[in-house]
PDB file of N, CA and C in Angstrom:
ATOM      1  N   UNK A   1      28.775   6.723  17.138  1.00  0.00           N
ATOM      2  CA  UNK A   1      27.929   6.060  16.175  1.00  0.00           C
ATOM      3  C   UNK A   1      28.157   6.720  14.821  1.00  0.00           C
ATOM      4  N   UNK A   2      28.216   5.955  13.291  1.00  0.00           N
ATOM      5  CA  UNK A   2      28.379   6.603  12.398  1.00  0.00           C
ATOM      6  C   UNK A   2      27.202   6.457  11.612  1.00  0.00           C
ATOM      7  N   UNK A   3      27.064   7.762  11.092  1.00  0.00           N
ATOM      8  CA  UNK A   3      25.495   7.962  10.424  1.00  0.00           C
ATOM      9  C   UNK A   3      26.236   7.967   8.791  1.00  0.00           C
ATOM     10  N   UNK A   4      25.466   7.069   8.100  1.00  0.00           N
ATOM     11  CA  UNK A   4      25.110   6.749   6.702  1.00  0.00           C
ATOM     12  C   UNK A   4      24.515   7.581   5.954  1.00  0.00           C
ATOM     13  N   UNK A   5      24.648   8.257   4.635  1.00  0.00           N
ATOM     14  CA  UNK A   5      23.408   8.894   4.051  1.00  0.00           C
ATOM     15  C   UNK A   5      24.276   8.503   2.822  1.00  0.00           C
ATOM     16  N   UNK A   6      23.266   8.526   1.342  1.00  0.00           N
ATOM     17  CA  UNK A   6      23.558   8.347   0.335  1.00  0.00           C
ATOM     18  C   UNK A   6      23.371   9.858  -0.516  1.00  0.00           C
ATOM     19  N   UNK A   7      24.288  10.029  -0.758  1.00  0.00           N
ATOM     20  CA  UNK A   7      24.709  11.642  -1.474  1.00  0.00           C
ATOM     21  C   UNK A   7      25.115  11.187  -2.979  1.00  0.00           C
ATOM     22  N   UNK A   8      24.730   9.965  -3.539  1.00  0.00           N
ATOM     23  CA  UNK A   8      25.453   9.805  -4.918  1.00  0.00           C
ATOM     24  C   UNK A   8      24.768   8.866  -5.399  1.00  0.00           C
ATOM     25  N   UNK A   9      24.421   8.109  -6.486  1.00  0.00           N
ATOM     26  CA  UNK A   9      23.767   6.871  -6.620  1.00  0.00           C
ATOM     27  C   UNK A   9      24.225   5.569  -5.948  1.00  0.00           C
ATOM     28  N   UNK A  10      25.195   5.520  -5.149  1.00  0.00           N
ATOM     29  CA  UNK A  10      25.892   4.329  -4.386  1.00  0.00           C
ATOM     30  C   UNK A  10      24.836   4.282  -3.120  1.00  0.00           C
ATOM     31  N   UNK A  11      24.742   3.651  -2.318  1.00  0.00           N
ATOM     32  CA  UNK A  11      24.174   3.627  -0.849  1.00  0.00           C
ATOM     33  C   UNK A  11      25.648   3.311   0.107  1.00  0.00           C
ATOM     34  N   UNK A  12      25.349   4.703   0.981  1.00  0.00           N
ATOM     35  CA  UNK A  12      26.425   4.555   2.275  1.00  0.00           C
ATOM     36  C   UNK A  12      27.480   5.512   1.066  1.00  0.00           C
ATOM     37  N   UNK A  13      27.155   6.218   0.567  1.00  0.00           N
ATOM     38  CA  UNK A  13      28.055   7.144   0.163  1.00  0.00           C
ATOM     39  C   UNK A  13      29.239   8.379   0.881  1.00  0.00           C
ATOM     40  N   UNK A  14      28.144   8.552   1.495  1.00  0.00           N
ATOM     41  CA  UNK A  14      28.823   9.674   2.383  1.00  0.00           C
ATOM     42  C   UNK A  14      28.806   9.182   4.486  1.00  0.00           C
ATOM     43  N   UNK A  15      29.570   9.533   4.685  1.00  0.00           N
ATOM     44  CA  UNK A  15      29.797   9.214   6.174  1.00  0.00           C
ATOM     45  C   UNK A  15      30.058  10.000   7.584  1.00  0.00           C
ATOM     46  N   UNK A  16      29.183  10.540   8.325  1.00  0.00           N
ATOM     47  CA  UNK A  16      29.733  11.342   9.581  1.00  0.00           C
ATOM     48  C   UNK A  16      29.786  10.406  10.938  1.00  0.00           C
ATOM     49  N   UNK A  17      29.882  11.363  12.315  1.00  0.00           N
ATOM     50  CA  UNK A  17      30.083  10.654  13.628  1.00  0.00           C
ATOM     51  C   UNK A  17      28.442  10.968  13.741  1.00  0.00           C
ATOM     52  N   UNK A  18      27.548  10.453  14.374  1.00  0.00           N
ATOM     53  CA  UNK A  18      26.486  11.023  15.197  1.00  0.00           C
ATOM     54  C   UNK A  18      26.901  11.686  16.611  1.00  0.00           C
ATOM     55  N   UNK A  19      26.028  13.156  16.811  1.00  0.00           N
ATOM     56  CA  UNK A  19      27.008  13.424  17.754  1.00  0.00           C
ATOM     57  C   UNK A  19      25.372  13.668  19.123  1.00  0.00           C
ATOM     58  N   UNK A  20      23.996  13.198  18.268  1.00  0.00           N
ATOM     59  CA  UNK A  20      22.997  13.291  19.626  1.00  0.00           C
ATOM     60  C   UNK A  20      22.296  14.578  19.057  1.00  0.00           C
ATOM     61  N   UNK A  21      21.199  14.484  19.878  1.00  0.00           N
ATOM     62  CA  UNK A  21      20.369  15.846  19.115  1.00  0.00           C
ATOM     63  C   UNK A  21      20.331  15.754  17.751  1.00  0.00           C
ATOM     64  N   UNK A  22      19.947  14.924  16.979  1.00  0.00           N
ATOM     65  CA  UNK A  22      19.694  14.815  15.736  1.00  0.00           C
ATOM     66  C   UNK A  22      21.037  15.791  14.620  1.00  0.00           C
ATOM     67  N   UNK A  23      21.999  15.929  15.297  1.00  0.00           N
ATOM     68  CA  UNK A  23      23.420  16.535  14.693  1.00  0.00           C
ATOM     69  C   UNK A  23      23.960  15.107  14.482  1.00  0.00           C
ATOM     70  N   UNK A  24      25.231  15.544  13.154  1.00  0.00           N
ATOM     71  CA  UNK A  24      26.361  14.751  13.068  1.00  0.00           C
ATOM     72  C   UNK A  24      27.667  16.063  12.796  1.00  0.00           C
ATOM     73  N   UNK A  25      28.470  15.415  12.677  1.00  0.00           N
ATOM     74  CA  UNK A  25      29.551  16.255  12.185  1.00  0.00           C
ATOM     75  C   UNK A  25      30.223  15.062  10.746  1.00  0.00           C
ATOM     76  N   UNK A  26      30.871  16.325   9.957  1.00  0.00           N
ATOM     77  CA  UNK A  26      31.172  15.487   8.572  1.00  0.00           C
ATOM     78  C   UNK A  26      31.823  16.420   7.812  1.00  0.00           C
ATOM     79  N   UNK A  27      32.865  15.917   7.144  1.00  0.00           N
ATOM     80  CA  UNK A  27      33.432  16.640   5.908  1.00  0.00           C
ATOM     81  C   UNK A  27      32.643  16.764   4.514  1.00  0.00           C
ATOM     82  N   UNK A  28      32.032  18.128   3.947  1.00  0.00           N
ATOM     83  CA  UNK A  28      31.184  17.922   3.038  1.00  0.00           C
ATOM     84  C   UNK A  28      32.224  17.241   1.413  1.00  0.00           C
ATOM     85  N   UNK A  29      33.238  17.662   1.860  1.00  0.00           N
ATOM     86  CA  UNK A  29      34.043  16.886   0.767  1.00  0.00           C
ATOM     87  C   UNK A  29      35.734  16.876   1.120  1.00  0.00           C
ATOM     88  N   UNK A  30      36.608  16.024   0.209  1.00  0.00           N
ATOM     89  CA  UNK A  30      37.701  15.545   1.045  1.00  0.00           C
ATOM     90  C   UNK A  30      38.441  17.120   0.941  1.00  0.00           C
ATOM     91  N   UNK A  31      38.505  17.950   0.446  1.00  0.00           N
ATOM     92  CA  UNK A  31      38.622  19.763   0.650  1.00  0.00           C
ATOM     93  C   UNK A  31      38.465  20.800   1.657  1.00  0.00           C
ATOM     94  N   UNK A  32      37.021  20.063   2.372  1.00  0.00           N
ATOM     95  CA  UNK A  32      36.140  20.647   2.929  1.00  0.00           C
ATOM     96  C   UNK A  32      35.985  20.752   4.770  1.00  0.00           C
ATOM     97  N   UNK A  33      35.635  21.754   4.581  1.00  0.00           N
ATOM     98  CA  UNK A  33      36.073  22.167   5.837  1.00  0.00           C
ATOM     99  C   UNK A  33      34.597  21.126   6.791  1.00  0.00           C
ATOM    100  N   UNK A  34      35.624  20.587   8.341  1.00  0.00           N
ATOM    101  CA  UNK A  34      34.678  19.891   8.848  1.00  0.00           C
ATOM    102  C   UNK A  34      33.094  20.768   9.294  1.00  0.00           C
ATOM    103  N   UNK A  35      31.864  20.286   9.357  1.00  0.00           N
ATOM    104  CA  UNK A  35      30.902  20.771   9.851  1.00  0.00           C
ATOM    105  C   UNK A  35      29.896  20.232  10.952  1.00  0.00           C
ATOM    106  N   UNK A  36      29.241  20.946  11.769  1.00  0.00           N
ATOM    107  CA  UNK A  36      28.179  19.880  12.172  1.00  0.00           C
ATOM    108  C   UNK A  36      26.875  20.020  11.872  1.00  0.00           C
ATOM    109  N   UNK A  37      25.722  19.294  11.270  1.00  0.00           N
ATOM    110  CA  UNK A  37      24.804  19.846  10.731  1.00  0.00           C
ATOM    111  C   UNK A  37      23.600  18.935  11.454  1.00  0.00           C
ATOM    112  N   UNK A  38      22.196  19.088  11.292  1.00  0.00           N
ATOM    113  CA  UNK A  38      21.225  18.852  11.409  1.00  0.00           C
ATOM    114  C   UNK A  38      20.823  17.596  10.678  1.00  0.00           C
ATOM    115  N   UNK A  39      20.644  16.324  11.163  1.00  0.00           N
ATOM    116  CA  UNK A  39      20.294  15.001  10.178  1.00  0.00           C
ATOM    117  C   UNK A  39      18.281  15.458   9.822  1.00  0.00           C
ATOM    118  N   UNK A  40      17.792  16.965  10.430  1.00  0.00           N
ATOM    119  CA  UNK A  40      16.406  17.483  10.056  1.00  0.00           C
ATOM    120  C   UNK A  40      16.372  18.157   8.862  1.00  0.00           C
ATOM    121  N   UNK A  41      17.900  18.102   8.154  1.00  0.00           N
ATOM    122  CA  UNK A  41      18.313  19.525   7.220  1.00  0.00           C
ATOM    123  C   UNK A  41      17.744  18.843   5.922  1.00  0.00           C
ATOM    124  N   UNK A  42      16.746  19.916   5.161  1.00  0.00           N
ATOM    125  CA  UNK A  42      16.150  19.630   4.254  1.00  0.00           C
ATOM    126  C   UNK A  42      17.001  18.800   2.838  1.00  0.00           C
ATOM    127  N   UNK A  43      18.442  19.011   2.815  1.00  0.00           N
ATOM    128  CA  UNK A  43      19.373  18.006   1.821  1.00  0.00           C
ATOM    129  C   UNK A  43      19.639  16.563   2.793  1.00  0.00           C
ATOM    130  N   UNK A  44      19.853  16.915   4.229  1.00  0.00           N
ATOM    131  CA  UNK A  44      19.869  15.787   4.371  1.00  0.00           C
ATOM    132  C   UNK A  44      19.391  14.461   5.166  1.00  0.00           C
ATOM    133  N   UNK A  45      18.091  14.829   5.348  1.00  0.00           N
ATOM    134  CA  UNK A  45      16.946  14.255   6.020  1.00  0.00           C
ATOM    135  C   UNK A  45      16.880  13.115   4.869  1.00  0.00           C
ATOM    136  N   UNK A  46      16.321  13.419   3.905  1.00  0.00           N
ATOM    137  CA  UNK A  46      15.957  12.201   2.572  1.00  0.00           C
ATOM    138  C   UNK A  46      17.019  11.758   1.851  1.00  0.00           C
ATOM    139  N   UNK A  47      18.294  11.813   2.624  1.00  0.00           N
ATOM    140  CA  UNK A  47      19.702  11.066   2.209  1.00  0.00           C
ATOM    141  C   UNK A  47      20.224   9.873   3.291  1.00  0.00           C
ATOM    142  N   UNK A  48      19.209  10.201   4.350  1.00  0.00           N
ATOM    143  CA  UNK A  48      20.234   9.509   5.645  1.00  0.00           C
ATOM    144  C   UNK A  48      19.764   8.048   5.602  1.00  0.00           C
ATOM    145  N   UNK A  49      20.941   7.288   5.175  1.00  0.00           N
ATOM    146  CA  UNK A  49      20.354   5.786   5.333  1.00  0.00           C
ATOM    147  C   UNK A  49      20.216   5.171   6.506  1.00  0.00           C
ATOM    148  N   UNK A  50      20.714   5.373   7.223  1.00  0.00           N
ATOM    149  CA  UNK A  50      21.111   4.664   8.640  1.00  0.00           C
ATOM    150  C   UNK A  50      21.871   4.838   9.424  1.00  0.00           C
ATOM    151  N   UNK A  51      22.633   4.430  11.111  1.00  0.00           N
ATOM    152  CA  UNK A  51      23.675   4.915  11.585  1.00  0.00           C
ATOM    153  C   UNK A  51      23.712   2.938  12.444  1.00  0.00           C
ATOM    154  N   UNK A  52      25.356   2.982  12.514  1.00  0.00           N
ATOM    155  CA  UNK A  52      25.429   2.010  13.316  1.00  0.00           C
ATOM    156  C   UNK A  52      26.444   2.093  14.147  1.00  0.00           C
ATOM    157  N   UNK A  53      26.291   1.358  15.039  1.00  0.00           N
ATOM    158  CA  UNK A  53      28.238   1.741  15.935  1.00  0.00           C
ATOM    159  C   UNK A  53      28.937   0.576  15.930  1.00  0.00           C
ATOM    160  N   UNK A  54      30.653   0.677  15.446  1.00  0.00           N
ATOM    161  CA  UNK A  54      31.183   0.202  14.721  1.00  0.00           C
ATOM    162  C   UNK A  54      32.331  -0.795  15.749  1.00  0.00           C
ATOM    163  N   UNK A  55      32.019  -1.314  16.915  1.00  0.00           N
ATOM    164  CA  UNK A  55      32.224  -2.094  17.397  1.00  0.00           C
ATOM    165  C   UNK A  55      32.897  -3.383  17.651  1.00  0.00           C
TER     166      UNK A  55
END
């Protein structure tokens, strides 16, 4: 499933996998080393637009 969050004034800016347990994994930038983080994490709880699976 891919989880949505808006990190820029665009919506659906930024993009990870959902990986369960309220984690995704995601490149914080095209540089950047992959991570997996918390969709509870105080930057990015009030960024996450949505997740859908791409089917």
């Amino acid at each position: 499933m891919w989880c949505f969050l808006k990190t820029t004034d665009r919506s659906f800016s930024h993009v990870g996998i959902y990986l369960g347990d309220e984690k995704f994994i995601h490149a914080p930038s095209s540089n950047g080393r992959v991570r997996i983080e918390s969709l509870k994490n105080v930057y990015f709880a009030p960024r996450f637009e949505g997740a859908r699976t791409l089917m």
